[in-house]
N, C-alpha and C. Protein backbone atom coordinates (compact mmCIF):
# COMPACT_ATOMS: atom_id res chain seq x y z
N UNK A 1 37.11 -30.14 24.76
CA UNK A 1 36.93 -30.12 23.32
C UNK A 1 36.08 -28.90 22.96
N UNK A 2 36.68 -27.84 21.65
CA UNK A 2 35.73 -26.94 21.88
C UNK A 2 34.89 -26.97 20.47
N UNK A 3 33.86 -26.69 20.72
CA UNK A 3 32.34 -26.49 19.49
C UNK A 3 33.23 -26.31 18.44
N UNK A 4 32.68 -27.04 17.42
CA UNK A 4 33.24 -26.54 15.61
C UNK A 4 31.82 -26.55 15.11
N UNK A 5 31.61 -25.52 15.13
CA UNK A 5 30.79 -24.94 14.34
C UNK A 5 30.08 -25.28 12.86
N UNK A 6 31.60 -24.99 12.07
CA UNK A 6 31.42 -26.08 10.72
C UNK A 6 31.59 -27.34 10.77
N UNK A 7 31.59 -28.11 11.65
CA UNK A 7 31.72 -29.33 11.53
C UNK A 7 30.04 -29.79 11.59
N UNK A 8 29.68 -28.81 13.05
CA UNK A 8 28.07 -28.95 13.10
C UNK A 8 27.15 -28.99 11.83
N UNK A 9 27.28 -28.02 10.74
CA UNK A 9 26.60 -27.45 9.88
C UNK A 9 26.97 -28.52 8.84
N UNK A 10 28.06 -29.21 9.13
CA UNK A 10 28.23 -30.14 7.89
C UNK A 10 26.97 -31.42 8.23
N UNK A 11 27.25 -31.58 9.45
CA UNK A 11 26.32 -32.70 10.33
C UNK A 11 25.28 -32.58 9.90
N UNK A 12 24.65 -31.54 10.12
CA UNK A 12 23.25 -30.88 9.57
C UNK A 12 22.81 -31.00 8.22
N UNK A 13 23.67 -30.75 7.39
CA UNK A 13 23.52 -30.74 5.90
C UNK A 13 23.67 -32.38 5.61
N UNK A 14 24.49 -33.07 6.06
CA UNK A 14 24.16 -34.62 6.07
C UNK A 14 22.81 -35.37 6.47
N UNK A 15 22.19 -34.79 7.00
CA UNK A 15 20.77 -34.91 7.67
C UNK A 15 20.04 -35.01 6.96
N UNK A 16 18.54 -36.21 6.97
CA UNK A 16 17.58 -35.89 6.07
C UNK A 16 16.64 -35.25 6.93
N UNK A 17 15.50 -35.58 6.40
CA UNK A 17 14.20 -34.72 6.99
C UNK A 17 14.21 -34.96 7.82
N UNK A 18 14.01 -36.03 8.01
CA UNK A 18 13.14 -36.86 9.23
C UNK A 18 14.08 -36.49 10.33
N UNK A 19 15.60 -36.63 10.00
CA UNK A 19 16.67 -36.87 11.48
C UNK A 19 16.37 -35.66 11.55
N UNK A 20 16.05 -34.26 11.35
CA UNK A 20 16.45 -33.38 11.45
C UNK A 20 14.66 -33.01 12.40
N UNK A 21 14.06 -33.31 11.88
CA UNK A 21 12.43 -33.14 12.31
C UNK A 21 12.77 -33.72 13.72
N UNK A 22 13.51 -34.69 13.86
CA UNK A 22 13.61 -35.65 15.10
C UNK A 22 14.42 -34.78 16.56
N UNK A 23 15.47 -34.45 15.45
CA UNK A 23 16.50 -33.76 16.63
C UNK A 23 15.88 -32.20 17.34
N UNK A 24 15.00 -31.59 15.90
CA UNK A 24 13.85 -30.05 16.74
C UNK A 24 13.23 -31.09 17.87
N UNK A 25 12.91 -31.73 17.10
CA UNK A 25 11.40 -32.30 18.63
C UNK A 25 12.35 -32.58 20.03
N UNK A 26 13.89 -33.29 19.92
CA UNK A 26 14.85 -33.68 20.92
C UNK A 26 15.10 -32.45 21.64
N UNK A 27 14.93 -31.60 21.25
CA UNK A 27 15.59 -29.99 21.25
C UNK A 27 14.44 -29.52 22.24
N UNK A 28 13.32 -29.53 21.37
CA UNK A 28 11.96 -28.76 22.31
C UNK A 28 12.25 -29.12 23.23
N UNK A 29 12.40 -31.08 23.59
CA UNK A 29 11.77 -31.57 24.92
C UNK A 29 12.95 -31.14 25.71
N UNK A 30 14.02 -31.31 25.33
CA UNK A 30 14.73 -31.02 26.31
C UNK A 30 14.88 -30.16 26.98
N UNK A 31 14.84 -28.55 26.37
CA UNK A 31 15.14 -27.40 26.60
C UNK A 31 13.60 -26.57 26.96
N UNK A 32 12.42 -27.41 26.62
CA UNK A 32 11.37 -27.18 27.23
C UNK A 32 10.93 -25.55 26.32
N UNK A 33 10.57 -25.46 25.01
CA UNK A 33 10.42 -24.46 24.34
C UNK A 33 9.13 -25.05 23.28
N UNK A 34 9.18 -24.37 22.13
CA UNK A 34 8.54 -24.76 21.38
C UNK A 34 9.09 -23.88 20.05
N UNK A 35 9.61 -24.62 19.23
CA UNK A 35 10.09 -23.49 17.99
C UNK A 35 9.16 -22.93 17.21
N UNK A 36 7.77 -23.66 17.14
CA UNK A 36 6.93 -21.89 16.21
C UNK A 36 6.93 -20.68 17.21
N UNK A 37 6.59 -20.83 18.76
CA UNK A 37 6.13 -19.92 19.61
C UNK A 37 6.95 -18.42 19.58
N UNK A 38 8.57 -18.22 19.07
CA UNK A 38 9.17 -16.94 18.97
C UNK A 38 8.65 -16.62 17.31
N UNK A 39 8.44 -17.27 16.35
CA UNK A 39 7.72 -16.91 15.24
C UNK A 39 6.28 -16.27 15.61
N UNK A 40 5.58 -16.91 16.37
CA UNK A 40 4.54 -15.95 16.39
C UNK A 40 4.50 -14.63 17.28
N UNK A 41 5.45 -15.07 18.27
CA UNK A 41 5.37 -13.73 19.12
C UNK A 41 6.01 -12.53 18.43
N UNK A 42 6.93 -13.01 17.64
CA UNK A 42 7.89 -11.61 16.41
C UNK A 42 6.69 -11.43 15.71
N UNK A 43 5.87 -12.14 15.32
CA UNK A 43 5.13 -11.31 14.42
C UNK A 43 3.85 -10.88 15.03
N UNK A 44 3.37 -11.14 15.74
CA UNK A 44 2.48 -10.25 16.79
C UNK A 44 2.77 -9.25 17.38
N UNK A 45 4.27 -9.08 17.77
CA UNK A 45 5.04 -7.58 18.14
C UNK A 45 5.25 -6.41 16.98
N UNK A 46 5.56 -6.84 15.97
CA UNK A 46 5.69 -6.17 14.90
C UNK A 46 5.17 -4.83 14.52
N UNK A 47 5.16 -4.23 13.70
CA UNK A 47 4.44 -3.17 13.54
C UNK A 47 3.08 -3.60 12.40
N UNK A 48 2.05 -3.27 12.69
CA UNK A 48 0.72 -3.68 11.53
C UNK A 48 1.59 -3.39 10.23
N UNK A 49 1.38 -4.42 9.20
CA UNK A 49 1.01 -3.66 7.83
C UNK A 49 0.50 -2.71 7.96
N UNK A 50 1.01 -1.45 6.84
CA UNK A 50 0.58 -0.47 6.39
C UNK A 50 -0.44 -1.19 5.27
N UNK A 51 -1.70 -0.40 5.02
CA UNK A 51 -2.25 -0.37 3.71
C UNK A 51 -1.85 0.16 2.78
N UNK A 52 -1.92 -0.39 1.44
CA UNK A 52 -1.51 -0.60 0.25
C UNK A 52 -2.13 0.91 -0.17
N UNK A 53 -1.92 2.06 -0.34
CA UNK A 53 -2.09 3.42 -0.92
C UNK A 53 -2.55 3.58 -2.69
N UNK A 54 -1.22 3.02 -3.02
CA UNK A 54 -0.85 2.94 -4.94
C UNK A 54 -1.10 1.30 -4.97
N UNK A 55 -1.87 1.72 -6.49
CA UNK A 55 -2.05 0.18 -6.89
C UNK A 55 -1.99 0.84 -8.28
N UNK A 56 -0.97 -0.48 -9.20
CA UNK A 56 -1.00 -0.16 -10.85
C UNK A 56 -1.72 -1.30 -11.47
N UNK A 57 -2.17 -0.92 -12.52
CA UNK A 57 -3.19 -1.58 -13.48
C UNK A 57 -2.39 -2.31 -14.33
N UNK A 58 -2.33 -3.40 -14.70
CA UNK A 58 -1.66 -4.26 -15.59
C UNK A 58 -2.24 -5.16 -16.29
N UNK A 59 -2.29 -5.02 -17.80
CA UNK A 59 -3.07 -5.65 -18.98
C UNK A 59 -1.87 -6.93 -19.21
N UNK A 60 -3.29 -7.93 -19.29
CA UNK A 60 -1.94 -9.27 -18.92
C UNK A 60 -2.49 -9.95 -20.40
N UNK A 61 -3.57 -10.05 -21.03
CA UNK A 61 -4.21 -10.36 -21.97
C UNK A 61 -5.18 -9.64 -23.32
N UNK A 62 -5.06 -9.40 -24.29
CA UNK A 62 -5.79 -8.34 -25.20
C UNK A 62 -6.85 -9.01 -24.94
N UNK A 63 -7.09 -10.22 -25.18
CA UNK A 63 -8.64 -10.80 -25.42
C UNK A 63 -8.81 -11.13 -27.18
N UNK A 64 -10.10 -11.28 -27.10
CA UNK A 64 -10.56 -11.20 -28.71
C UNK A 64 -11.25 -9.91 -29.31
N UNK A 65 -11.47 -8.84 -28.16
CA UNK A 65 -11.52 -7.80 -29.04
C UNK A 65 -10.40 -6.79 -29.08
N UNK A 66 -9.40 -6.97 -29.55
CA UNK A 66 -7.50 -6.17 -29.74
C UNK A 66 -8.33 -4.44 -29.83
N UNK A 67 -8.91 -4.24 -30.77
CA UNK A 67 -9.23 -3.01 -31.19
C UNK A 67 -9.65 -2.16 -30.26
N UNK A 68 -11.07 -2.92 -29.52
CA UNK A 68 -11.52 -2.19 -28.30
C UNK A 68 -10.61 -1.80 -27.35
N UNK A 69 -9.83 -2.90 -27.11
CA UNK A 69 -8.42 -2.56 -25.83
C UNK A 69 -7.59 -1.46 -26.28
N UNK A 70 -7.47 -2.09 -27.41
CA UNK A 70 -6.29 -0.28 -28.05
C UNK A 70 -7.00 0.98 -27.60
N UNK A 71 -8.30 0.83 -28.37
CA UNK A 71 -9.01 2.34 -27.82
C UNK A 71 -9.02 2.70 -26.63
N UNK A 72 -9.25 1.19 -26.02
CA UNK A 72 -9.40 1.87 -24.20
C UNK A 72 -7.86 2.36 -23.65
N UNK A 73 -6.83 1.71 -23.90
CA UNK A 73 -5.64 2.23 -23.83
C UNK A 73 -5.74 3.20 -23.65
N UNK A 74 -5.70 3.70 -25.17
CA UNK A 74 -5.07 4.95 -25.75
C UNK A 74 -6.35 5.78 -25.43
N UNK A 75 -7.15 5.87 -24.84
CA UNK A 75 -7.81 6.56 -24.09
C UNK A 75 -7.73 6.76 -22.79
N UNK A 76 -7.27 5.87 -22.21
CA UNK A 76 -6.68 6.16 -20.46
C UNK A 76 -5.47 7.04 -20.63
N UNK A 77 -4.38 6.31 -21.31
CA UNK A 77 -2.66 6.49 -20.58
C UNK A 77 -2.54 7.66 -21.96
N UNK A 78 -3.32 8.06 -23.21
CA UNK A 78 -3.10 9.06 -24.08
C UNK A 78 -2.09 8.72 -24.73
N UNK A 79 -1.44 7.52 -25.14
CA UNK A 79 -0.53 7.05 -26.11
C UNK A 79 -0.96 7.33 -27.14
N UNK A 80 -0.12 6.99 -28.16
CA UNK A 80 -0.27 7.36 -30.10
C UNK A 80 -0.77 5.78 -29.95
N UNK A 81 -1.06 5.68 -31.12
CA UNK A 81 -1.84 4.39 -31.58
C UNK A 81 -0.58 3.28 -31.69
N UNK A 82 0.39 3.44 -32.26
CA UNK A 82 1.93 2.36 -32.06
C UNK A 82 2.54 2.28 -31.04
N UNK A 83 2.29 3.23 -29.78
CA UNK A 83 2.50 3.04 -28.33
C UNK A 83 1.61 1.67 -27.78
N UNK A 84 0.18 2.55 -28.15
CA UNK A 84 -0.94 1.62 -27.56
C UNK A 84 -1.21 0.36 -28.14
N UNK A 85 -0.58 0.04 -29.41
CA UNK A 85 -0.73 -1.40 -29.55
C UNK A 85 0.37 -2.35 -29.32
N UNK A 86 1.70 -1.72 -28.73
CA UNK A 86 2.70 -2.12 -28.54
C UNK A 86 2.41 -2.82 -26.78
N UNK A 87 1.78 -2.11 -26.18
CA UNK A 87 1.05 -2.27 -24.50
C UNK A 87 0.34 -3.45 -24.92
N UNK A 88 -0.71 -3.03 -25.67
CA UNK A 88 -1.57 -4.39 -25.97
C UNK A 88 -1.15 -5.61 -26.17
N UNK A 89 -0.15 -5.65 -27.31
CA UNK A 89 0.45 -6.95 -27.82
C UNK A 89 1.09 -7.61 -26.91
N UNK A 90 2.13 -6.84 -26.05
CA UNK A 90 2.98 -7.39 -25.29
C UNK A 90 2.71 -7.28 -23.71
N UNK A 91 1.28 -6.81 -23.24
CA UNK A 91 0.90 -6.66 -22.24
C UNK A 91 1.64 -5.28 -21.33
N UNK A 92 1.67 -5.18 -20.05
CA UNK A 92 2.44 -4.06 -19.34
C UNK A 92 1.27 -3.31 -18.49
N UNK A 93 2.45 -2.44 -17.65
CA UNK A 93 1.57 -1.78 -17.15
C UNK A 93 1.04 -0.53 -17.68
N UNK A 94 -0.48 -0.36 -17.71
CA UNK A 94 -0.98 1.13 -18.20
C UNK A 94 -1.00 2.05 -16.88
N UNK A 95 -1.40 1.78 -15.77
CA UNK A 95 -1.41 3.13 -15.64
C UNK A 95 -0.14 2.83 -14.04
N UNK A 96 0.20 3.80 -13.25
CA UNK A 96 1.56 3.57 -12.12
C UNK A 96 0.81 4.10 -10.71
N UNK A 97 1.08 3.64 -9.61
CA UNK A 97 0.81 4.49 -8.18
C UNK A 97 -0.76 5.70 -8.58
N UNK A 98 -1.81 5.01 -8.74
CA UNK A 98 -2.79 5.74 -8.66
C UNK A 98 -3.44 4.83 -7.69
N UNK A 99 -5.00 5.64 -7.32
CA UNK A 99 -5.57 5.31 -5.94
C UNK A 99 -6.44 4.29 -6.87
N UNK A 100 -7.25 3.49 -5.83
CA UNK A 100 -7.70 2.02 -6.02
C UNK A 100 -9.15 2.09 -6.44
N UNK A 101 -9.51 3.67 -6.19
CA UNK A 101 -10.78 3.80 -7.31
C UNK A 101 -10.81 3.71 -8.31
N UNK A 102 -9.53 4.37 -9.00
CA UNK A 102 -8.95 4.69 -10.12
C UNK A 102 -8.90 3.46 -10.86
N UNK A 103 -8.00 2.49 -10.29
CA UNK A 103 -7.51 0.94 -10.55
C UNK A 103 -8.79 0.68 -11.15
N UNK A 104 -9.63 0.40 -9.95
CA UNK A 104 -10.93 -0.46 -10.43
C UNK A 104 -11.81 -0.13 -11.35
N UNK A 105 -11.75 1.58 -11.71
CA UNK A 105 -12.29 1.85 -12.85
C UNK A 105 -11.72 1.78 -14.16
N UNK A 106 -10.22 1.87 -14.17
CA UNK A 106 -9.56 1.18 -15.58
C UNK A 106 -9.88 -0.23 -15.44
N UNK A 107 -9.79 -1.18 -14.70
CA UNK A 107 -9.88 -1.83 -14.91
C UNK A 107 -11.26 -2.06 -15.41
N UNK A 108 -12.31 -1.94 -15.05
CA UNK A 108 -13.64 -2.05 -15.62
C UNK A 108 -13.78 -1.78 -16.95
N UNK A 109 -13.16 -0.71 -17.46
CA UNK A 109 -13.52 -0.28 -18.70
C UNK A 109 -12.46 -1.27 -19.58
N UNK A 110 -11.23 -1.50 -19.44
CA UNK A 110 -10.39 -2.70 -19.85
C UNK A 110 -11.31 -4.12 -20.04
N UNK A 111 -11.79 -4.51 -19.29
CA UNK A 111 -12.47 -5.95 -18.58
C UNK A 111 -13.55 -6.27 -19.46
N UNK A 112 -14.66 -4.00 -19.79
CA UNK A 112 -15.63 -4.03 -20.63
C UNK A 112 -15.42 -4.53 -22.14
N UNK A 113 -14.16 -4.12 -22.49
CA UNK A 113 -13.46 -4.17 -23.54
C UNK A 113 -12.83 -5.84 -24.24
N UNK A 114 -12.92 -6.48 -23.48
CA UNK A 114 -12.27 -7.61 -23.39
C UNK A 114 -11.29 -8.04 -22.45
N UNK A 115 -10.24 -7.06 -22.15
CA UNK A 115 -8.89 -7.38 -22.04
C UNK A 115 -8.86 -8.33 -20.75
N UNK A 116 -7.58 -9.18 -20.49
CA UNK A 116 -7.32 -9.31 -18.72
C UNK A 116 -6.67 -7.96 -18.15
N UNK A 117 -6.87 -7.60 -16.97
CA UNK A 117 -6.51 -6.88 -16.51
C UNK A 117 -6.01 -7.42 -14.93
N UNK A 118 -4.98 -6.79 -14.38
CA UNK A 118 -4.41 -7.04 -13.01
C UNK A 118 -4.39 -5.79 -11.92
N UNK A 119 -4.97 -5.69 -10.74
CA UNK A 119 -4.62 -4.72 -10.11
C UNK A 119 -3.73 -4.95 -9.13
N UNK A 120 -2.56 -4.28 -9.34
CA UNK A 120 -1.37 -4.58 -7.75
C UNK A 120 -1.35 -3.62 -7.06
């Protein structure tokens, strides 16, 4: 009789948790493995994360002072005043791929201002 494949996968998908929790553990013992152990070894082989270089600033909230945030805006990113309250109102990102000094100092002056601010 040879393997059907989809027949297996139907089997499987008929399965609840538990039978299925039951049949890994049937699986380990038998075959004498352990299914996290190739998860951790792939990711211990891997290559490191790189560090994060660019991080953008993202105004997620005006706050209660709108005015101050506009100014600070339109004093970072140099928008017209209907740019910068259009950012404000509807949130976005102000500034793109700058370094994480940078970030943290818009963001400070944003934060001083009222606004929420996000650094990614």
């Amino acid at each position: 009789m040879a393997f059907n494949k989809e027949q297996f996968i139907a089997d499987l998908e008929a399965m609840s948790v538990l039978d299925l929790r039951e049949l890994v553990t049937a699986l380990e013992e038998h075959f004498g493995v352990t299914a996290a152990a190739p998860v951790a070894v792939a990711a211990s082989e891997g290559p490191a994360a790189e560090e994060q270089t660019e991080f953008d600033v993202v105004l997620t909230a005006a706050g209660p002072n709108k005015i101050s945030v506009i100014k600070e805006v339109r004093a970072i990113t140099g928008l017209g005043l209907k740019e910068a309250k259009e950012v404000v109102d509807n949130g976005g990102k102000i500034k793109e791929a700058i370094s994480k000094e940078e970030a943290e100092t818009i963001k400070a002056k944003l934060t001083e201002a009222g606004a929420t601010v996000e650094v990614k």
